[in-house]
C-alpha atoms as a PDB file:
ATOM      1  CA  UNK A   1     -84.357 -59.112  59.713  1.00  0.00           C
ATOM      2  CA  UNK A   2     -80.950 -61.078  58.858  1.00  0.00           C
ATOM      3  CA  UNK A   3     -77.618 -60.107  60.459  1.00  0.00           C
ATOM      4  CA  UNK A   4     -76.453 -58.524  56.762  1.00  0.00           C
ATOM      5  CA  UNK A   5     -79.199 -56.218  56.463  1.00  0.00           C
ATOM      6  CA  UNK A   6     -78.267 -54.490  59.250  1.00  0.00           C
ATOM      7  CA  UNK A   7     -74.362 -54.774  59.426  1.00  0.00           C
ATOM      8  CA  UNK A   8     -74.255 -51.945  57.458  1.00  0.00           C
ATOM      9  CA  UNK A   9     -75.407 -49.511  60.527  1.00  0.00           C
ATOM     10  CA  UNK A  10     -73.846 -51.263  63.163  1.00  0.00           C
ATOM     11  CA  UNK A  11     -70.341 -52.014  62.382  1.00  0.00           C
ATOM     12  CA  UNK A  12     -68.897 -49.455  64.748  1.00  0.00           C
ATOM     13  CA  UNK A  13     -71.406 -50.932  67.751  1.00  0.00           C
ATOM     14  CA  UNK A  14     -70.048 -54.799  66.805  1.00  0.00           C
ATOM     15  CA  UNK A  15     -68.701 -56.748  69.591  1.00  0.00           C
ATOM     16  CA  UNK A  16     -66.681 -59.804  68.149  1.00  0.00           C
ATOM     17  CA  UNK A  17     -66.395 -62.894  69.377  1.00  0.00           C
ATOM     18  CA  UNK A  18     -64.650 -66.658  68.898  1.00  0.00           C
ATOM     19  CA  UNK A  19     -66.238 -69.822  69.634  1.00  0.00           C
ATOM     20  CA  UNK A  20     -64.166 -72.706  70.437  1.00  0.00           C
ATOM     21  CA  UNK A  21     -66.209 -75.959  69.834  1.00  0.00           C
ATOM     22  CA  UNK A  22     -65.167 -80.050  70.129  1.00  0.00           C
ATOM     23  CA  UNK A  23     -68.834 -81.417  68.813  1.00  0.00           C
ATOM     24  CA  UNK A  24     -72.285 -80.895  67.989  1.00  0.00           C
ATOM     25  CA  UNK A  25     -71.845 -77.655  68.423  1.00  0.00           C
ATOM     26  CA  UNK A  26     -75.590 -76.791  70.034  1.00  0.00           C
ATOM     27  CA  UNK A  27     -75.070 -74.158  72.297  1.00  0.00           C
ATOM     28  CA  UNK A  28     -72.954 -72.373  69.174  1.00  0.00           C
ATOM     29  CA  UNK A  29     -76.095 -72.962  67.285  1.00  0.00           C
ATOM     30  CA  UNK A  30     -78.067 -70.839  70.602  1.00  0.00           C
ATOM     31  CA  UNK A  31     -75.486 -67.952  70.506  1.00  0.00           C
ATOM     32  CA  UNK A  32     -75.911 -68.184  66.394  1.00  0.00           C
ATOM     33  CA  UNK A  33     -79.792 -67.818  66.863  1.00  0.00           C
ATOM     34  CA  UNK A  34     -79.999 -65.713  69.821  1.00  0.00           C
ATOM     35  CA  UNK A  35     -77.290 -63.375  68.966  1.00  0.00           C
ATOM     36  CA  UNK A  36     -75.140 -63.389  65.441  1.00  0.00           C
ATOM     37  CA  UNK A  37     -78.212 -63.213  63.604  1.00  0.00           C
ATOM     38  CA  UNK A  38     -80.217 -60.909  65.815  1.00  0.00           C
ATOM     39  CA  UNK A  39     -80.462 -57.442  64.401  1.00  0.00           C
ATOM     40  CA  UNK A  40     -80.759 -55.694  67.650  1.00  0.00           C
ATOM     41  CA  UNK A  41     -77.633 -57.082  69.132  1.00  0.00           C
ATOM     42  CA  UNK A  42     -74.122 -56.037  69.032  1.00  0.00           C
ATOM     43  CA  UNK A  43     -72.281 -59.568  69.262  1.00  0.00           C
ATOM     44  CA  UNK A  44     -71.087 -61.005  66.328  1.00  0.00           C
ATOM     45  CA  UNK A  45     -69.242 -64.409  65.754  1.00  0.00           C
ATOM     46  CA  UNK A  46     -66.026 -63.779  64.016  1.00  0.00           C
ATOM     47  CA  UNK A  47     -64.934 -67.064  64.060  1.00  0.00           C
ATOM     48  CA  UNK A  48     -65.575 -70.897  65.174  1.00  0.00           C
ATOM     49  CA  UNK A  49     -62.344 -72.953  66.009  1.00  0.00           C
ATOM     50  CA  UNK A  50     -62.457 -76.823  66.270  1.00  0.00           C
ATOM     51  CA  UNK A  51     -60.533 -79.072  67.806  1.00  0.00           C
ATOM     52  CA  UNK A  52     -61.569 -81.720  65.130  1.00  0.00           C
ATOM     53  CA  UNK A  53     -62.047 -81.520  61.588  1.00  0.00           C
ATOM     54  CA  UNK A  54     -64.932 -83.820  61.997  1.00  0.00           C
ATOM     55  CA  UNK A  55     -66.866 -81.506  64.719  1.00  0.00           C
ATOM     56  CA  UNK A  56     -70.551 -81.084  63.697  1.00  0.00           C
ATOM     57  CA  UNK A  57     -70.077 -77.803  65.018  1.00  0.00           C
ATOM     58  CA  UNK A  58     -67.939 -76.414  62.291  1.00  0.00           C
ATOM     59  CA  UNK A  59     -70.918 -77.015  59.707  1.00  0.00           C
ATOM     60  CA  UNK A  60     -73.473 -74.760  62.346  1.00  0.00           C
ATOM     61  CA  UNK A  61     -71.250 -72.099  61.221  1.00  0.00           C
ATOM     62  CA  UNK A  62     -71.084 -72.479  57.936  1.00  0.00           C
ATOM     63  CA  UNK A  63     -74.613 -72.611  57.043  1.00  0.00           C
ATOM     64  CA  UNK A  64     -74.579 -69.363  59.429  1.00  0.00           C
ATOM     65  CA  UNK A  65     -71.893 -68.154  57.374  1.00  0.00           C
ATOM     66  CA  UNK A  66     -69.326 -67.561  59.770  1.00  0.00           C
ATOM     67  CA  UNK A  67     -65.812 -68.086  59.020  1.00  0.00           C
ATOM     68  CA  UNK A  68     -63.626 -70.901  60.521  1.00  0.00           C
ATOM     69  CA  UNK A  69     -60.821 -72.985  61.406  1.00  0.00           C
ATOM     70  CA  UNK A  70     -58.985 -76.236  63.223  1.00  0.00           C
ATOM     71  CA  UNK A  71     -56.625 -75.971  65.286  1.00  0.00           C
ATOM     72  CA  UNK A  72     -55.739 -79.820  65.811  1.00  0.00           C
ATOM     73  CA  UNK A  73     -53.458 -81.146  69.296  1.00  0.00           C
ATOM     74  CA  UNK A  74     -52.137 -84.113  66.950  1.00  0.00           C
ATOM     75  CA  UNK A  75     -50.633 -81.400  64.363  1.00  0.00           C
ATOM     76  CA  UNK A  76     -48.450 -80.010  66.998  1.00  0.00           C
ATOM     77  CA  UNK A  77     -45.734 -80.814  68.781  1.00  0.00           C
ATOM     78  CA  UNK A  78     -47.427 -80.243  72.127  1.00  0.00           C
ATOM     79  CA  UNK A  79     -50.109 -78.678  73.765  1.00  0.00           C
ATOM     80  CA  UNK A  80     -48.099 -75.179  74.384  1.00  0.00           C
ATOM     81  CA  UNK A  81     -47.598 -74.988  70.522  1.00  0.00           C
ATOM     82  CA  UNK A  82     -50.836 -76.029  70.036  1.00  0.00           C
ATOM     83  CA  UNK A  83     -52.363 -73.212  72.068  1.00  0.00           C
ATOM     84  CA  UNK A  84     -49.593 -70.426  70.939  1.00  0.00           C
ATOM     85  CA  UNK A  85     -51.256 -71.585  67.538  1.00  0.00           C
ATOM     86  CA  UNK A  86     -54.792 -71.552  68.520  1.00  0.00           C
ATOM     87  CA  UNK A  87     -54.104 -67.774  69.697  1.00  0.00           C
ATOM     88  CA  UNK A  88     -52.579 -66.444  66.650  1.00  0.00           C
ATOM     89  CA  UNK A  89     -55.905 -67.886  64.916  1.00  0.00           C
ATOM     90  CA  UNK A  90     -58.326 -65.841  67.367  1.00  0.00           C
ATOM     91  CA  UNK A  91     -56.348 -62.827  67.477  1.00  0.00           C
ATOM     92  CA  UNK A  92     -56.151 -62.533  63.733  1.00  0.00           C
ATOM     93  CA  UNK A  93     -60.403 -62.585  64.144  1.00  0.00           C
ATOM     94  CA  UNK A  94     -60.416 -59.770  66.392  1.00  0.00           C
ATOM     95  CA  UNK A  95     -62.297 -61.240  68.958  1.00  0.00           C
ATOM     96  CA  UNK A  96     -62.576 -59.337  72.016  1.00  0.00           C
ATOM     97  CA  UNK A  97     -64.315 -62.318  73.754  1.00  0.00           C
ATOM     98  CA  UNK A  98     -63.444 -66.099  73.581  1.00  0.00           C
ATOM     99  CA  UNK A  99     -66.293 -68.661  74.414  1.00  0.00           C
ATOM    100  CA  UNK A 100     -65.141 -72.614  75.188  1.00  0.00           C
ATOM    101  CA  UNK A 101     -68.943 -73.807  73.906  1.00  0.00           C
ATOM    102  CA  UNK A 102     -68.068 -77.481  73.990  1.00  0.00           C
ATOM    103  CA  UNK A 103     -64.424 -77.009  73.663  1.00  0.00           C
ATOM    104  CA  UNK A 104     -62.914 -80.053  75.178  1.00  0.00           C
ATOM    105  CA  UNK A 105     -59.161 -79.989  75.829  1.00  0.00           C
ATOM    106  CA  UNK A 106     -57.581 -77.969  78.492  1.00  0.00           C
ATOM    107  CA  UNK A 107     -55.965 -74.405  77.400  1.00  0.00           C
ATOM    108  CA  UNK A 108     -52.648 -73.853  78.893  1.00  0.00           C
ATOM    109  CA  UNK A 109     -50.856 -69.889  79.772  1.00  0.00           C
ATOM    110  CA  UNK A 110     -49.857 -69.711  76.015  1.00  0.00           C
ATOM    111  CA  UNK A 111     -53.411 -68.890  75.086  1.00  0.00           C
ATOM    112  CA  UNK A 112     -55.123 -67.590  78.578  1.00  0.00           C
ATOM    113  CA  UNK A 113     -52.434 -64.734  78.459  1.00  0.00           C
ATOM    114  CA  UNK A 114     -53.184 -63.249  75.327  1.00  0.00           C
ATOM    115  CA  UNK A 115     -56.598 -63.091  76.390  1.00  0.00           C
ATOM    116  CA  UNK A 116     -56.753 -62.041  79.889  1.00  0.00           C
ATOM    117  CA  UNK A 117     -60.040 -62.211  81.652  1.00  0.00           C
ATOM    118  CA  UNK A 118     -61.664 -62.720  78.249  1.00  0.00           C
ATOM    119  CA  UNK A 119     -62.367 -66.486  77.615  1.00  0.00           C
ATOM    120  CA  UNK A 120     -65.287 -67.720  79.685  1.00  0.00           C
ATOM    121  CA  UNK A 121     -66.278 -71.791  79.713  1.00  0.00           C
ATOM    122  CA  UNK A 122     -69.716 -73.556  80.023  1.00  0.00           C
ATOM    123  CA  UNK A 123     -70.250 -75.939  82.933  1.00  0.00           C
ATOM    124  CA  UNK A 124     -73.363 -78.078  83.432  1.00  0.00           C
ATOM    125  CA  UNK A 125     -73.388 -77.727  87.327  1.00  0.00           C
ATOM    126  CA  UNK A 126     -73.476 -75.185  89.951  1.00  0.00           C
ATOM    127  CA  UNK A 127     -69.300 -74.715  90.689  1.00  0.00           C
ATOM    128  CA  UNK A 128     -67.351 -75.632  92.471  1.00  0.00           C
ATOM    129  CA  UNK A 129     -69.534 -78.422  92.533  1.00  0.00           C
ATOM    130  CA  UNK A 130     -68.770 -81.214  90.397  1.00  0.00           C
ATOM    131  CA  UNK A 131     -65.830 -79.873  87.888  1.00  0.00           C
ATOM    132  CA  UNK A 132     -64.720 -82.302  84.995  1.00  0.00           C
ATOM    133  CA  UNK A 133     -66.053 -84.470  82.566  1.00  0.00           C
ATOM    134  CA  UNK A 134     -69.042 -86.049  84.370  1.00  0.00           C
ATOM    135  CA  UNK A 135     -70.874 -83.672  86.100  1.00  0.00           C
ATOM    136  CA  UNK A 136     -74.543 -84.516  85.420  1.00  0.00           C
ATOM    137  CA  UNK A 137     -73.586 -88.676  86.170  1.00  0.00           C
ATOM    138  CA  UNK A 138     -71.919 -86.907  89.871  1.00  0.00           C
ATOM    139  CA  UNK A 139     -74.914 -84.841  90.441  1.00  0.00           C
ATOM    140  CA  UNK A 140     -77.140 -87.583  89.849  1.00  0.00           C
ATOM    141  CA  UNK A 141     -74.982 -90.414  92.122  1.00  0.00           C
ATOM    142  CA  UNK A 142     -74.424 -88.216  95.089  1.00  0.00           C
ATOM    143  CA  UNK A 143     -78.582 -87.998  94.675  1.00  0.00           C
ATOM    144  CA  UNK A 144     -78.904 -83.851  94.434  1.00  0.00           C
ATOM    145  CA  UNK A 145     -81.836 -82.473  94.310  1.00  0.00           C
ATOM    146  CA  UNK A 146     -80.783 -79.558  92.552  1.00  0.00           C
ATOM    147  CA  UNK A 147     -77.295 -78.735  89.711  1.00  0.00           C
ATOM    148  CA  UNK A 148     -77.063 -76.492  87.440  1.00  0.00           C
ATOM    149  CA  UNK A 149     -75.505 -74.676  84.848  1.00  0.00           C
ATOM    150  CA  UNK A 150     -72.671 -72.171  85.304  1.00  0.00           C
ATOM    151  CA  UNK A 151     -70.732 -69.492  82.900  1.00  0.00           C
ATOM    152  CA  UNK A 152     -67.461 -68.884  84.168  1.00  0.00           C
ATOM    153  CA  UNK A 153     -63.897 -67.738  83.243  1.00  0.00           C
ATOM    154  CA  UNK A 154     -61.467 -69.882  82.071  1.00  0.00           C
ATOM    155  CA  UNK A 155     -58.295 -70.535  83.458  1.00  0.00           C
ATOM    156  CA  UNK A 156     -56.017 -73.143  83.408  1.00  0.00           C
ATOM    157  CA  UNK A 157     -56.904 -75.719  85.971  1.00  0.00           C
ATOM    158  CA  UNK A 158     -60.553 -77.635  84.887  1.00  0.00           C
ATOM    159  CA  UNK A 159     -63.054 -75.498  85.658  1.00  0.00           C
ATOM    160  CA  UNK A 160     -61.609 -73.167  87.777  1.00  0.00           C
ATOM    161  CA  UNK A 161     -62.501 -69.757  87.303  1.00  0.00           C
ATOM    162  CA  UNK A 162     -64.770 -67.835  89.389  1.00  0.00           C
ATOM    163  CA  UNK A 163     -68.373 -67.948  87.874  1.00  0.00           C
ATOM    164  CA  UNK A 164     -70.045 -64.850  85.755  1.00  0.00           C
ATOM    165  CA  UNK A 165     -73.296 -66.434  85.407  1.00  0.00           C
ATOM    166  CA  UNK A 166     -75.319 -69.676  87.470  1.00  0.00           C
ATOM    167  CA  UNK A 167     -78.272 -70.831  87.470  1.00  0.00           C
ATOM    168  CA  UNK A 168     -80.096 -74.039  88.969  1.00  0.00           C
ATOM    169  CA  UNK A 169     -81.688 -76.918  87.961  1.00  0.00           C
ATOM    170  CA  UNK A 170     -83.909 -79.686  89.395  1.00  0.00           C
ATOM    171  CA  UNK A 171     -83.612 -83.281  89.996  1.00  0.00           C
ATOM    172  CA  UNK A 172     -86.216 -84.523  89.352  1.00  0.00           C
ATOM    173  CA  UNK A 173     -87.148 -88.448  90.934  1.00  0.00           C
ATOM    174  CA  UNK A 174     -86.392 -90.849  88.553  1.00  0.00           C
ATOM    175  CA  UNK A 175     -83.974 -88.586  86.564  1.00  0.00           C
ATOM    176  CA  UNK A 176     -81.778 -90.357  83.994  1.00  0.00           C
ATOM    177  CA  UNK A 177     -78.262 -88.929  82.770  1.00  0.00           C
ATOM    178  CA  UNK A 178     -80.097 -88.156  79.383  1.00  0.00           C
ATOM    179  CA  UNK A 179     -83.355 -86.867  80.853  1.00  0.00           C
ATOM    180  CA  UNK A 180     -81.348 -84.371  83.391  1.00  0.00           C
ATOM    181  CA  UNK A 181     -78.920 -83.473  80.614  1.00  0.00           C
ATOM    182  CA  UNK A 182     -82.008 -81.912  77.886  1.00  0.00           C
ATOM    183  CA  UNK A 183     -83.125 -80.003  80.790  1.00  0.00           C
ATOM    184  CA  UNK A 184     -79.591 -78.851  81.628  1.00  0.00           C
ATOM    185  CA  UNK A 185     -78.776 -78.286  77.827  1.00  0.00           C
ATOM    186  CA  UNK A 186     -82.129 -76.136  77.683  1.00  0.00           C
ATOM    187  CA  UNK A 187     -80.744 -73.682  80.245  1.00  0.00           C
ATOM    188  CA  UNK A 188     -77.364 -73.567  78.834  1.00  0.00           C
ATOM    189  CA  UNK A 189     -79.131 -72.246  75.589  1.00  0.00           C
ATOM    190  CA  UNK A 190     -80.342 -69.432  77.434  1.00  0.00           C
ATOM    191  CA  UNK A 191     -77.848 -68.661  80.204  1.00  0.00           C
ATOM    192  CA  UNK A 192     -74.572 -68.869  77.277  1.00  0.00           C
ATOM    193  CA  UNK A 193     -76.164 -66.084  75.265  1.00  0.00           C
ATOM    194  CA  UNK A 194     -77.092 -63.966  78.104  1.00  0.00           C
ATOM    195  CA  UNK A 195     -73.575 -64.155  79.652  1.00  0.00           C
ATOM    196  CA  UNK A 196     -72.288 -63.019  76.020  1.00  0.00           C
ATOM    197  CA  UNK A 197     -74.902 -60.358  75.887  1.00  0.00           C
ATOM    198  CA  UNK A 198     -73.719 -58.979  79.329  1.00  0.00           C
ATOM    199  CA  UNK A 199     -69.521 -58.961  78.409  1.00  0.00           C
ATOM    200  CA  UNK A 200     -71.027 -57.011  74.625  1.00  0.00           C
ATOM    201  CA  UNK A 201     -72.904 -54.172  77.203  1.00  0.00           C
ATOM    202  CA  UNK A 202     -69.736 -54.003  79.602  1.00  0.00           C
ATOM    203  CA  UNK A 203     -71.686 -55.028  82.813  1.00  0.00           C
ATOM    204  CA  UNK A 204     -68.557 -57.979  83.370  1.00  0.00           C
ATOM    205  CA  UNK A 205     -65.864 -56.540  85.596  1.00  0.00           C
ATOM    206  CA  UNK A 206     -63.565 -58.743  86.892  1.00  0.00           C
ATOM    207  CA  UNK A 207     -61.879 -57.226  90.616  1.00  0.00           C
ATOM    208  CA  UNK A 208     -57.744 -57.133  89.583  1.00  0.00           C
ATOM    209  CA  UNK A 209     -56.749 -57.501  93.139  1.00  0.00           C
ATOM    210  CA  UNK A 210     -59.836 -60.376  94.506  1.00  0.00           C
ATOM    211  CA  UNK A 211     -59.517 -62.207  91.792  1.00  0.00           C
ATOM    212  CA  UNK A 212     -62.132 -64.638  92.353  1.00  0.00           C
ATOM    213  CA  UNK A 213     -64.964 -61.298  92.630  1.00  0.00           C
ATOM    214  CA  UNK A 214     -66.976 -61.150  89.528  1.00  0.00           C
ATOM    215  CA  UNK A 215     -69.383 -58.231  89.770  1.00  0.00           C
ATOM    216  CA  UNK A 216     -71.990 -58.310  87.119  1.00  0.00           C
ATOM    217  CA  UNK A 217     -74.397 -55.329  88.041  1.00  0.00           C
ATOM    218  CA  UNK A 218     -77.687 -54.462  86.619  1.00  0.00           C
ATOM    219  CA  UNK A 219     -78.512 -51.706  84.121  1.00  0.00           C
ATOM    220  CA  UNK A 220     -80.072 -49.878  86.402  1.00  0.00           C
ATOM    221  CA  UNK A 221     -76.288 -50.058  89.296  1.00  0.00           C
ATOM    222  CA  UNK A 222     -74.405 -48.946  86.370  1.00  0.00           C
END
């Protein structure tokens, strides 16, 4: 069953969320498939936000019909207006959850604040190893046997945040940066969604005063 057929009965149970995207856009096409079009679940994307007009990404959505946008660095006068930009954007969706699925530019206070403790990023390692742009290459040079794949929030130094989500993921002898990064891209299909699925059911609480304590309990603590 499609995600209209059912809208009707579950507007009032919809969680709304943004995806921020740079690229290909594949693990937008996972939450797509695993969770905007799935009758049974609450999440729905309200928006996709490039950074590109060119982004592969922004057609995903499209064919998914799901509205969306650019919000370009070069058309502003800085990143600060760029990001008190890129906030009036998601708020006008509604979102109550932001997700950085390939979103590759660094978000400053101007958007973080408006959306405290509700933008999470994708990493493909096991924080706070290897943060920044080259994680698999890192893993693979400093000859781990095991990385991984973490969801965590966002904040404004480069992957930061404490993590919601982790899981590992061999290294295999005779890995290549391409052959470690389909196995790594094949858990961040999964893990993504299920970190999405878990902020839609309220089982993501944040501690206000330990900042870095993410307690993520299952159904059965709650």
């Amino acid at each position: 069953m499609g995600r209209a057929s059912a809208s009707t009965a579950r507007v009032a149970e919809e969680f709304p969320v943004a995806v921020l995207v740079s690229g290909d856009g594949s693990n937008l096409q996972a939450l797509i498939d695993r969770l905007h079009l799935a009758a049974e679940e609450p999440t729905r994307i309200a928006l996709v936000v490039a950074s590109r007009p060119e982004a592969h990404a922004l057609e995903r959505a499209r064919r998914a019909g799901i509205p969306t946008a650019v919000v370009a660095l070069a058309e502003h006068a800085d990143r600060a207006a760029r990001d008190r930009a890129l906030a009036e954007v998601v708020a006008a969706a509604g979102a109550r959850l932001v997700v950085l699925a390939g979103w590759m530019s660094i978000l400053t206070r101007e958007f973080l604040d408006r959306f405290p403790d509700r933008v999470v990023n994708l990493h493909p390692s096991l924080l706070p190893a290897f943060p920044g742009m080259h994680a698999i290459e890192e893993a693979l040079a400093w000859g781990c046997r095991w990385t991984g794949v973490t969801v965590h929030f966002a904040e404004e130094d480069v992957d930061a945040g404490p993590p919601v989500l982790q899981e590992p993921v061999r290294v295999l002898y005779g890995d290549s940066p391409e052959s470690l990064r389909e196995r790594i891209r094949d858990v961040e299909h999964r893990l993504l969604p299920e970190a999405v699925r878990l902020f839609a059911a309220g089982r993501v609480h944040r501690d206000p005063a330990r900042r870095r304590m993410v307690q993520v309990p299952e159904e059965d603590e709650r």
